[in-house]
C-alpha atoms as a PDB file:
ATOM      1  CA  UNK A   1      24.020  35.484  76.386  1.00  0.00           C
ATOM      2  CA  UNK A   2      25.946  38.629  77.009  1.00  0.00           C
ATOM      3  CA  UNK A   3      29.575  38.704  75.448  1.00  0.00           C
ATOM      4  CA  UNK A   4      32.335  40.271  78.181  1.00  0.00           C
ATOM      5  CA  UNK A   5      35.312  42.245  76.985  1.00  0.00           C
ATOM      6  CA  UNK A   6      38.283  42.092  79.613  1.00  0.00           C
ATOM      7  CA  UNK A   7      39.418  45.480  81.026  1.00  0.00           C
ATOM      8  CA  UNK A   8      42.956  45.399  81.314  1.00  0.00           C
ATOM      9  CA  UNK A   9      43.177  48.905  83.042  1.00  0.00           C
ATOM     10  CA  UNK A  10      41.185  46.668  85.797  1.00  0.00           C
ATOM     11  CA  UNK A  11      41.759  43.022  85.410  1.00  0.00           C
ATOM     12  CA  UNK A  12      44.633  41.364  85.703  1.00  0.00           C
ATOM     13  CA  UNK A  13      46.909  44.386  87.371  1.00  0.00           C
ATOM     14  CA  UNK A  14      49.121  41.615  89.181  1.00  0.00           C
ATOM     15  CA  UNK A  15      50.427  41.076  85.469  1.00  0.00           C
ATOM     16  CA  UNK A  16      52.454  43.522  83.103  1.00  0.00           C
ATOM     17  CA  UNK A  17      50.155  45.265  81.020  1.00  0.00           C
ATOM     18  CA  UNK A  18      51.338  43.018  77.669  1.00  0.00           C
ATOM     19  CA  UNK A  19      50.770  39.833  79.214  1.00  0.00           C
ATOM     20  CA  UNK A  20      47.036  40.555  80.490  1.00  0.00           C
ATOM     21  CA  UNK A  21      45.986  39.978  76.511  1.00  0.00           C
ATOM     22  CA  UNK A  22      47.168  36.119  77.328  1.00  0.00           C
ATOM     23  CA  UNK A  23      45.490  35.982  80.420  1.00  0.00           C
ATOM     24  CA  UNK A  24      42.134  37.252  79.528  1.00  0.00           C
ATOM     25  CA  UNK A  25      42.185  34.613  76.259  1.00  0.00           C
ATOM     26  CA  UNK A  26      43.295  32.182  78.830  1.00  0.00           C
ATOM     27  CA  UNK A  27      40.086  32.697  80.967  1.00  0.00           C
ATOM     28  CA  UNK A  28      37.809  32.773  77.741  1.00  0.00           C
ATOM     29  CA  UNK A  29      36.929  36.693  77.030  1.00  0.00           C
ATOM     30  CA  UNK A  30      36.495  37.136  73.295  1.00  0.00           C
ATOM     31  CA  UNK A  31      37.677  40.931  73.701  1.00  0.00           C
ATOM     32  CA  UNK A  32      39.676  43.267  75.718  1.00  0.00           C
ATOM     33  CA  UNK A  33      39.307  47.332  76.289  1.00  0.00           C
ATOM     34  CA  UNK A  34      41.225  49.355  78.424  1.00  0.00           C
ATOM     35  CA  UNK A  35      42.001  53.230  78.594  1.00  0.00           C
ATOM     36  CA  UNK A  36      44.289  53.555  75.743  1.00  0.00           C
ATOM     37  CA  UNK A  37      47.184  51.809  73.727  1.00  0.00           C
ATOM     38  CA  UNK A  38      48.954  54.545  73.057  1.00  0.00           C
ATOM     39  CA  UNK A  39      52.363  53.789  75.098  1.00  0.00           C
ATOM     40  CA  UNK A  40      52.628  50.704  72.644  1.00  0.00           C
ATOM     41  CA  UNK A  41      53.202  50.890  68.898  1.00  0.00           C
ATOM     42  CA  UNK A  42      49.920  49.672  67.592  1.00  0.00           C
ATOM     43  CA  UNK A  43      51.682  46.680  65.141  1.00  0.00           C
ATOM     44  CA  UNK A  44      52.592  45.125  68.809  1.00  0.00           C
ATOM     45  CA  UNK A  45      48.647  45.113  70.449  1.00  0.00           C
ATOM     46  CA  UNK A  46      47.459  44.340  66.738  1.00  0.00           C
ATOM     47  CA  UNK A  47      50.086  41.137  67.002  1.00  0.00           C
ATOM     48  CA  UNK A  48      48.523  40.187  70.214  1.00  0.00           C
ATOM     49  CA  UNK A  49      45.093  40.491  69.761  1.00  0.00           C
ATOM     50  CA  UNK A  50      46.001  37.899  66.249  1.00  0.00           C
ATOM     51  CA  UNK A  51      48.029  35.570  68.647  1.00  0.00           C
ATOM     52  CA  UNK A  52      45.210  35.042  71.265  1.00  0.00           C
ATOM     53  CA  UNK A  53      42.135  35.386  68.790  1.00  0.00           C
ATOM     54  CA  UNK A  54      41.177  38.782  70.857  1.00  0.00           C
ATOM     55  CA  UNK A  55      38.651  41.216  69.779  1.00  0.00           C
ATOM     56  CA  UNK A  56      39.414  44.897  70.524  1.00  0.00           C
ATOM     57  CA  UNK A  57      36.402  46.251  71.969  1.00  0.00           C
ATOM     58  CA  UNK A  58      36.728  49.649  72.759  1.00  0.00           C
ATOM     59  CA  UNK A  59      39.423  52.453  73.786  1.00  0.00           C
ATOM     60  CA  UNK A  60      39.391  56.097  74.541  1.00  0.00           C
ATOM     61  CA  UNK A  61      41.188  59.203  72.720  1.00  0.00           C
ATOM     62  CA  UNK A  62      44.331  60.488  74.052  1.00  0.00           C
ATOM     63  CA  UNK A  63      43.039  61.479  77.393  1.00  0.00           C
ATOM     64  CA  UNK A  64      46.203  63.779  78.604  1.00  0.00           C
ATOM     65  CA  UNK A  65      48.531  62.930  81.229  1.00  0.00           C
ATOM     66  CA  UNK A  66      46.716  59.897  82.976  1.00  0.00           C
ATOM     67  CA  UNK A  67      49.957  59.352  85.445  1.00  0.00           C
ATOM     68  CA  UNK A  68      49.840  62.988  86.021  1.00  0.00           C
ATOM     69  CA  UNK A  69      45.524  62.928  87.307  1.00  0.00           C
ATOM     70  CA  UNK A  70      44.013  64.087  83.940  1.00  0.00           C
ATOM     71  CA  UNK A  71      40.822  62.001  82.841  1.00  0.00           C
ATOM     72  CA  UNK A  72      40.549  63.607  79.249  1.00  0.00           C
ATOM     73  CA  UNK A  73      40.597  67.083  77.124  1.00  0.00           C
ATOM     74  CA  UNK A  74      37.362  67.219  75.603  1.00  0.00           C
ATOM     75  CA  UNK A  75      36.060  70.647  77.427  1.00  0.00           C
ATOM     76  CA  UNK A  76      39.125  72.376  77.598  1.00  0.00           C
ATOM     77  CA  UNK A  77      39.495  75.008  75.752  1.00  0.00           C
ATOM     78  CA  UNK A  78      42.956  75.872  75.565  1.00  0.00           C
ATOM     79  CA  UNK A  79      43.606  72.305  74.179  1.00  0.00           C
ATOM     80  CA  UNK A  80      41.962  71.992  71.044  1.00  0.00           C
ATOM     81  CA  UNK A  81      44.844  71.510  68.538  1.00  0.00           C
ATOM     82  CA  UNK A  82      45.654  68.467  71.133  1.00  0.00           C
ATOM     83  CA  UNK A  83      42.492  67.444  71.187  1.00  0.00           C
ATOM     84  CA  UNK A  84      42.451  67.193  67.154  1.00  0.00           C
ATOM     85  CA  UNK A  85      45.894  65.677  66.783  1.00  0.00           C
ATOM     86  CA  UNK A  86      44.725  62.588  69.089  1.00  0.00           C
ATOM     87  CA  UNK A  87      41.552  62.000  67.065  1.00  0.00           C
ATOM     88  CA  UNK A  88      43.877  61.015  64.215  1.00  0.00           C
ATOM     89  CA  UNK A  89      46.142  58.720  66.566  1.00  0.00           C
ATOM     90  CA  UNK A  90      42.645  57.442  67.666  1.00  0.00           C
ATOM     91  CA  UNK A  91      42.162  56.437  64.196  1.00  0.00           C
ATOM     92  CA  UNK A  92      45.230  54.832  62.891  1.00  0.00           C
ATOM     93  CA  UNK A  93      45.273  52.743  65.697  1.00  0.00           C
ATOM     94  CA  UNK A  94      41.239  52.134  65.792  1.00  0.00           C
ATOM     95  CA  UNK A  95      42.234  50.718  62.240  1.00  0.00           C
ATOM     96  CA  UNK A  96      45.564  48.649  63.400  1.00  0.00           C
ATOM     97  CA  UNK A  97      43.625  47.009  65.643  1.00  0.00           C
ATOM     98  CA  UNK A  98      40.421  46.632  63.885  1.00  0.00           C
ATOM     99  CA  UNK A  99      38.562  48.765  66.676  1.00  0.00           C
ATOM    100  CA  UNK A 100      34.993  49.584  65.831  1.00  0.00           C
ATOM    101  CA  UNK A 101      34.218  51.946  68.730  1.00  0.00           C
ATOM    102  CA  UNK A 102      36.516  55.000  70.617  1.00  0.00           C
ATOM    103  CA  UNK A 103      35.174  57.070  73.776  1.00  0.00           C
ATOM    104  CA  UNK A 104      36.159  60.754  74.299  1.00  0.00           C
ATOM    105  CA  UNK A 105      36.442  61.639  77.772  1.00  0.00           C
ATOM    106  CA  UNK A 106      34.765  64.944  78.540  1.00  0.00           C
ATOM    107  CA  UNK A 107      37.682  65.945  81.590  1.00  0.00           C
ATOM    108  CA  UNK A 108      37.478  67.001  84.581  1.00  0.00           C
ATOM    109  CA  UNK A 109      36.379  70.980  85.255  1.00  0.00           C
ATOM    110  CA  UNK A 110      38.964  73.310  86.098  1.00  0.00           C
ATOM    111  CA  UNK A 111      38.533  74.921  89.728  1.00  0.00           C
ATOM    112  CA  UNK A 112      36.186  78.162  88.284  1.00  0.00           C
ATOM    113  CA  UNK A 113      35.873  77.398  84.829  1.00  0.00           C
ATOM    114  CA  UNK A 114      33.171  78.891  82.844  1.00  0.00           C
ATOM    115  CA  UNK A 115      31.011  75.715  82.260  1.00  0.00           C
ATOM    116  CA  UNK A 116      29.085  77.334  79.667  1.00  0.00           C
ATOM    117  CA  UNK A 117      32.868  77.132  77.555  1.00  0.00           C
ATOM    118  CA  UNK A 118      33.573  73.925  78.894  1.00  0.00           C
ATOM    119  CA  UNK A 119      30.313  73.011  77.025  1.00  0.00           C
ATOM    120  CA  UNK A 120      31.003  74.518  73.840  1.00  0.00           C
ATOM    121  CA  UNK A 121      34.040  73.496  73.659  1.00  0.00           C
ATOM    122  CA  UNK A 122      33.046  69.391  74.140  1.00  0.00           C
ATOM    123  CA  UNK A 123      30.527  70.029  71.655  1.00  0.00           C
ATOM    124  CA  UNK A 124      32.864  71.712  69.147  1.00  0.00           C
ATOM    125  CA  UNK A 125      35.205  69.039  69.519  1.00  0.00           C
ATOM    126  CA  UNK A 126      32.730  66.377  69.386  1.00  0.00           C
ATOM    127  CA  UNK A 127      31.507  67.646  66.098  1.00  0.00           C
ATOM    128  CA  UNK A 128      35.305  67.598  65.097  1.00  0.00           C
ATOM    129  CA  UNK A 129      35.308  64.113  65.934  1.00  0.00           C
ATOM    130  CA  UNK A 130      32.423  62.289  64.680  1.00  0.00           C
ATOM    131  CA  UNK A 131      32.455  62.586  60.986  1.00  0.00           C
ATOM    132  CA  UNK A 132      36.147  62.069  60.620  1.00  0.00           C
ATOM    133  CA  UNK A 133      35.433  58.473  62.783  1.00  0.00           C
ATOM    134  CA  UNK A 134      32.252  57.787  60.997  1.00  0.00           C
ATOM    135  CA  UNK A 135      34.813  57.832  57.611  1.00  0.00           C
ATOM    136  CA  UNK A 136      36.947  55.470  59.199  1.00  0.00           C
ATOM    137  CA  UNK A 137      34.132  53.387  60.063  1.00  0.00           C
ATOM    138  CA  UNK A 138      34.623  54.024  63.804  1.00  0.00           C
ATOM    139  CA  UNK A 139      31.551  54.875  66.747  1.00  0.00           C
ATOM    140  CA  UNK A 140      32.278  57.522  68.493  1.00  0.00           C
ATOM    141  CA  UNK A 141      30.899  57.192  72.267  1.00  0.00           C
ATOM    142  CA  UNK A 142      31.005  59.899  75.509  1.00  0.00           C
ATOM    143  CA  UNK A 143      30.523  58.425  78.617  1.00  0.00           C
ATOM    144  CA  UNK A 144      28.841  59.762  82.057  1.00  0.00           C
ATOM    145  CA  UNK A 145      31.222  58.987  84.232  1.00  0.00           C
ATOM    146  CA  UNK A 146      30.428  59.773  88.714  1.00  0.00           C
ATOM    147  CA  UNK A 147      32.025  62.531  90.489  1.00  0.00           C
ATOM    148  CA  UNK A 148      32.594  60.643  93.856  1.00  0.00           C
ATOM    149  CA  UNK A 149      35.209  58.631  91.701  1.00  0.00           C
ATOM    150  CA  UNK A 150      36.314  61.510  90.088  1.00  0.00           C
ATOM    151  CA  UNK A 151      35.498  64.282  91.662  1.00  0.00           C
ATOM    152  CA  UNK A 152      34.590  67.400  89.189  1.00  0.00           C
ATOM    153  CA  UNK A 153      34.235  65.330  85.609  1.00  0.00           C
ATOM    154  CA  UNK A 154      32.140  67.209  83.619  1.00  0.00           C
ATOM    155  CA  UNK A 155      30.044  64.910  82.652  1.00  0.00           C
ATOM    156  CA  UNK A 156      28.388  62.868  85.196  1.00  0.00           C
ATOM    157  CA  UNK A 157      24.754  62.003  84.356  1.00  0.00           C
ATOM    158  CA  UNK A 158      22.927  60.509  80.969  1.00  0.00           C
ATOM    159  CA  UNK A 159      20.796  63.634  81.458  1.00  0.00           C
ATOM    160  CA  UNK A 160      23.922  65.969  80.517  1.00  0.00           C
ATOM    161  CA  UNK A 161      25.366  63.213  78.371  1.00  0.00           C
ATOM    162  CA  UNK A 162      21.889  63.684  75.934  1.00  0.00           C
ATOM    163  CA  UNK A 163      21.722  67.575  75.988  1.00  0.00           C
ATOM    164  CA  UNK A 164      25.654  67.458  74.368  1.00  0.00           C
ATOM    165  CA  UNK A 165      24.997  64.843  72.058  1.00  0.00           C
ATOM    166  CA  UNK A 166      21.527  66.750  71.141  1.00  0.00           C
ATOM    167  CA  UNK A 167      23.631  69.934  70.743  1.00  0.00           C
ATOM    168  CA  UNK A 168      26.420  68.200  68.740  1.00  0.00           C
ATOM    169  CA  UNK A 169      23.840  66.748  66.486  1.00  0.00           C
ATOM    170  CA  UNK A 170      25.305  64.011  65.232  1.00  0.00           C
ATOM    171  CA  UNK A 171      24.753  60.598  64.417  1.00  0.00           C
ATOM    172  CA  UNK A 172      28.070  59.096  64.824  1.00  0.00           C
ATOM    173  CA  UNK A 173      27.961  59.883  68.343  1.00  0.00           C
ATOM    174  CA  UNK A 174      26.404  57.556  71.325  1.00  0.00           C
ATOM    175  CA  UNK A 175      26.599  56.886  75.021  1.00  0.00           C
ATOM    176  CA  UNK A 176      29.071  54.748  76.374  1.00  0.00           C
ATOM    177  CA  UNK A 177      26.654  53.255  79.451  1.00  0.00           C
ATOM    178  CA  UNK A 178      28.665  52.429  82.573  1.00  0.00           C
ATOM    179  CA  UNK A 179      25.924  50.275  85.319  1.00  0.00           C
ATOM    180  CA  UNK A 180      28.082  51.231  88.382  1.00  0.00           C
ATOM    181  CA  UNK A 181      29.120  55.091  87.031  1.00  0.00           C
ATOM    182  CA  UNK A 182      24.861  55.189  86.666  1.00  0.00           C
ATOM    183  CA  UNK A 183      24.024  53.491  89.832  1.00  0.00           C
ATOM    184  CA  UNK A 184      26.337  55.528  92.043  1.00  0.00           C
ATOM    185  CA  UNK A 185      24.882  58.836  90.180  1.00  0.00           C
ATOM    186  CA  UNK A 186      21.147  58.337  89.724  1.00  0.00           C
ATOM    187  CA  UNK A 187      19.972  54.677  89.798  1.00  0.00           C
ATOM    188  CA  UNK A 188      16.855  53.681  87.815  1.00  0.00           C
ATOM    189  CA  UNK A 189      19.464  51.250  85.900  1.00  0.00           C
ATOM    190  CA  UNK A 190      17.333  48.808  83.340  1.00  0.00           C
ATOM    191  CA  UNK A 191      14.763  52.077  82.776  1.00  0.00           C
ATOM    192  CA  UNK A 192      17.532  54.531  81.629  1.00  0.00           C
ATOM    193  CA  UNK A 193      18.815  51.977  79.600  1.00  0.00           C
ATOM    194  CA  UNK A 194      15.830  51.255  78.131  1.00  0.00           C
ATOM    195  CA  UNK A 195      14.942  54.704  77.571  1.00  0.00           C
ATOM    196  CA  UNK A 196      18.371  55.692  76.018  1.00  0.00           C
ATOM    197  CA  UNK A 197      18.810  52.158  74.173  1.00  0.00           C
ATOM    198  CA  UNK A 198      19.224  53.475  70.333  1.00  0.00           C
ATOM    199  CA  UNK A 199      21.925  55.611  71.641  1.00  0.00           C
ATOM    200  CA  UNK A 200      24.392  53.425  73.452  1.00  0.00           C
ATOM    201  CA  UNK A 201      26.729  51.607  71.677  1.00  0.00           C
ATOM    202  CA  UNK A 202      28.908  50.028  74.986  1.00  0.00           C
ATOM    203  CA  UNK A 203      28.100  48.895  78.250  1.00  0.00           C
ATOM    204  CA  UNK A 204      30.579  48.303  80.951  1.00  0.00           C
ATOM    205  CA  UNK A 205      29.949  46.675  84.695  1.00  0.00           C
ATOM    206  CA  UNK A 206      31.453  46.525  88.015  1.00  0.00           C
ATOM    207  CA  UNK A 207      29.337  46.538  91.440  1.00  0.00           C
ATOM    208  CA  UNK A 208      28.459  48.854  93.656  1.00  0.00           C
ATOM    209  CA  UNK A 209      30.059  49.924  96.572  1.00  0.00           C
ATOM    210  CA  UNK A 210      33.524  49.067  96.247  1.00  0.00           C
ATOM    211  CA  UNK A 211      33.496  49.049  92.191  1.00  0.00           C
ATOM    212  CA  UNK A 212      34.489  45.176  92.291  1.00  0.00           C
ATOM    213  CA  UNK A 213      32.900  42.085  90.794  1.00  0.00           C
ATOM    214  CA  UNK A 214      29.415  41.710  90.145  1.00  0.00           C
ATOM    215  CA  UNK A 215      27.380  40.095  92.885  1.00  0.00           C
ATOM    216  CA  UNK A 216      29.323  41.501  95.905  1.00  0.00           C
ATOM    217  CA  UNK A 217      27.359  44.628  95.924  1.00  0.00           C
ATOM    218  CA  UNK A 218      24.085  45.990  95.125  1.00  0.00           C
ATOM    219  CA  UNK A 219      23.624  45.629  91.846  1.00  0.00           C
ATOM    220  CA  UNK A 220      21.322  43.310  90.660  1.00  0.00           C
ATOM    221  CA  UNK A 221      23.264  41.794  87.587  1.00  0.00           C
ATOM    222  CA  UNK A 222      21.142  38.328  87.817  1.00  0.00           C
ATOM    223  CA  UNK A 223      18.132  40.408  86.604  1.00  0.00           C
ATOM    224  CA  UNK A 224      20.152  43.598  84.730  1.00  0.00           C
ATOM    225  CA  UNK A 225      22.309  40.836  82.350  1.00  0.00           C
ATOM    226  CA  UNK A 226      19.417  38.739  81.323  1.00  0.00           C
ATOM    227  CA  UNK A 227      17.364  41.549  80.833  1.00  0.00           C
ATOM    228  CA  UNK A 228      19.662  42.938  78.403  1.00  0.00           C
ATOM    229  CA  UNK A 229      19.949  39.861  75.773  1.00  0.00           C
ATOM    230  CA  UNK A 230      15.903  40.572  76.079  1.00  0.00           C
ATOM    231  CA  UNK A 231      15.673  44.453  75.467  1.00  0.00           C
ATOM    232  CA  UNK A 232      18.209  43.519  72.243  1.00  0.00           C
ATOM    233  CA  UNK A 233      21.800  44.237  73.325  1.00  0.00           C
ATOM    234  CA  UNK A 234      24.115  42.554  70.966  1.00  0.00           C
ATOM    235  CA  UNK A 235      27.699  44.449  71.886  1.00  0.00           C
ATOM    236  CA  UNK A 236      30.631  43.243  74.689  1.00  0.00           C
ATOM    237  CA  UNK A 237      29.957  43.864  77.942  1.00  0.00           C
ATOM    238  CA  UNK A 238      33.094  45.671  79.432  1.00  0.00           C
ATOM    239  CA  UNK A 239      34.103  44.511  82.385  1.00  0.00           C
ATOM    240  CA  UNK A 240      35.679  47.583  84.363  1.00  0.00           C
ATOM    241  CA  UNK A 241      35.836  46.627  88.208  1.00  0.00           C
ATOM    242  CA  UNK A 242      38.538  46.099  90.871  1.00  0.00           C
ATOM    243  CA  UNK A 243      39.291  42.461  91.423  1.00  0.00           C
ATOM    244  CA  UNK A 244      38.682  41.504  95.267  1.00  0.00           C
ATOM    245  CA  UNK A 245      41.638  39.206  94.779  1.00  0.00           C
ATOM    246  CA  UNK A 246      43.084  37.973  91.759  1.00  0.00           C
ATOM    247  CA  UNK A 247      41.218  38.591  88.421  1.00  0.00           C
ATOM    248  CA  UNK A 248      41.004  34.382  87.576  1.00  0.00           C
ATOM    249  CA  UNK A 249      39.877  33.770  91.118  1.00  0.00           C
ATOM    250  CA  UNK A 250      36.736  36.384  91.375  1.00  0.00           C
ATOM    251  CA  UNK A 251      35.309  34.938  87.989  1.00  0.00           C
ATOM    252  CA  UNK A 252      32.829  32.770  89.204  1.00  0.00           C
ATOM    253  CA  UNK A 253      30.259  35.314  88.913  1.00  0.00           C
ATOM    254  CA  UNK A 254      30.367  35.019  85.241  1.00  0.00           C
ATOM    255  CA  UNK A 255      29.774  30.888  85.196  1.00  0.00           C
ATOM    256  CA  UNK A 256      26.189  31.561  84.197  1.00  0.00           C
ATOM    257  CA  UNK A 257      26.448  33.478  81.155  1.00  0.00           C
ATOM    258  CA  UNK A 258      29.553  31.165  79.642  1.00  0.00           C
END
């Protein structure tokens, strides 16, 4: 049966950000992700995940000024030393809270940028990244992420996804697979995952349109969940979608997999 991880970026918004670690143990997740914990010192999310026997599941680098629009640094080349400074925060708090698994987000493309730079420059960071995670015993993931959400991110398919991790060659690096980011941008859900299996490390869910729970879209999730406990999937399924109503009240969908 799949395992979910809570998304606290998403779930439980009503509630200060601290007390959605309560309310997600409260509703039964075994884990919780979210963008970053970086506003917190990381002894006071370690001391909650302890208090409501919480996994941490996944979290992204230092991503820039999140208030201010920016959805990552990875292709920008004028931000490198940044860039490198956050991959050790990533770390020391990866290790505080016993976090397996960080995402880089790739940014979103400067108005004219050179995209062959914006390229090299992911991939040279990338490369920074992955061996100095692999020694802390830490995945490193990229994630495809569709530019009618946000418009311009760099990367937006699996197709582009595979050409930078083929280029940055490494194999601490894997795809962070996002159903509704894939669905919205090319579809063909259970055969790209299939396909690209070996290489994703995380899955995360909402439905599609709308980006809220599963069944109140398109997305088939009574066939794409079962099918992957079948195909082998043994991580959290992150569960990254706008609550019609409350987050406790638009949980029924999951009843079947508890």
């Amino acid at each position: 049966m799949p395992r979910f991880s809570a998304n606290l970026t998403f779930l439980y918004a009503e509630l200060p950000f601290l007390e959605r670690f309560a309310a997600a143990a409260a509703d039964g997740f075994p884990a919780v992700e979210y963008v970053g914990p970086y506003d917190y010192p990381p002894e006071v999310i370690a001391d909650l995940l302890r208090q409501h026997n919480l996994q941490q599941a996944l979290f992204n680098l230092p991503a820039g000024d999140w208030a201010g629009g920016e959805r990552g640094i990875g292709c920008f080349a004028d931000r490198v030393e940044e860039f490198q400074a956050g991959v050790a925060t990533a770390i020391r708090y990866g290790k505080a809270l016993g976090c397996t698994k960080i995402n880089c987000l790739a940014g979103i493309a400067p108005a004219g940028a050179d995209r062959a730079v914006l390229h090299s420059t992911l991939v040279d960071n990338l490369k920074y990244a992955a061996p100095r995670l692999a020694d802390a015993g830490i995945k490193l993931l990229m994630e495809p992420i569709n530019q009618r959400d946000m418009p311009g991110f760099f990367v937006s398919t699996t197709d582009h996804a595979e050409a930078i991790m083929a280029d940055v060659g490494s194999t601490n690096l894997f795809l962070q697979y996002d159903i509704y980011h894939t669905q919205v941008t090319q579809g063909d859900l259970l055969a790209t995952y299939e396909r690209l299996r070996e290489q994703i490390a995380h899955i995360q869910i909402a439905d599609n349109p709308g980006r809220n729970e599963p069944g109140t879209g398109e997305i088939n999730y009574a066939n794409i969940l079962p099918a992957l406990d079948r195909l082998g999937y043994d991580g959290f399924v992150g569960c990254e979608y706008k609550p019609r109503t409350t987050t406790t009240a638009g949980l029924g969908w999951m009843q079947p997999y508890r």
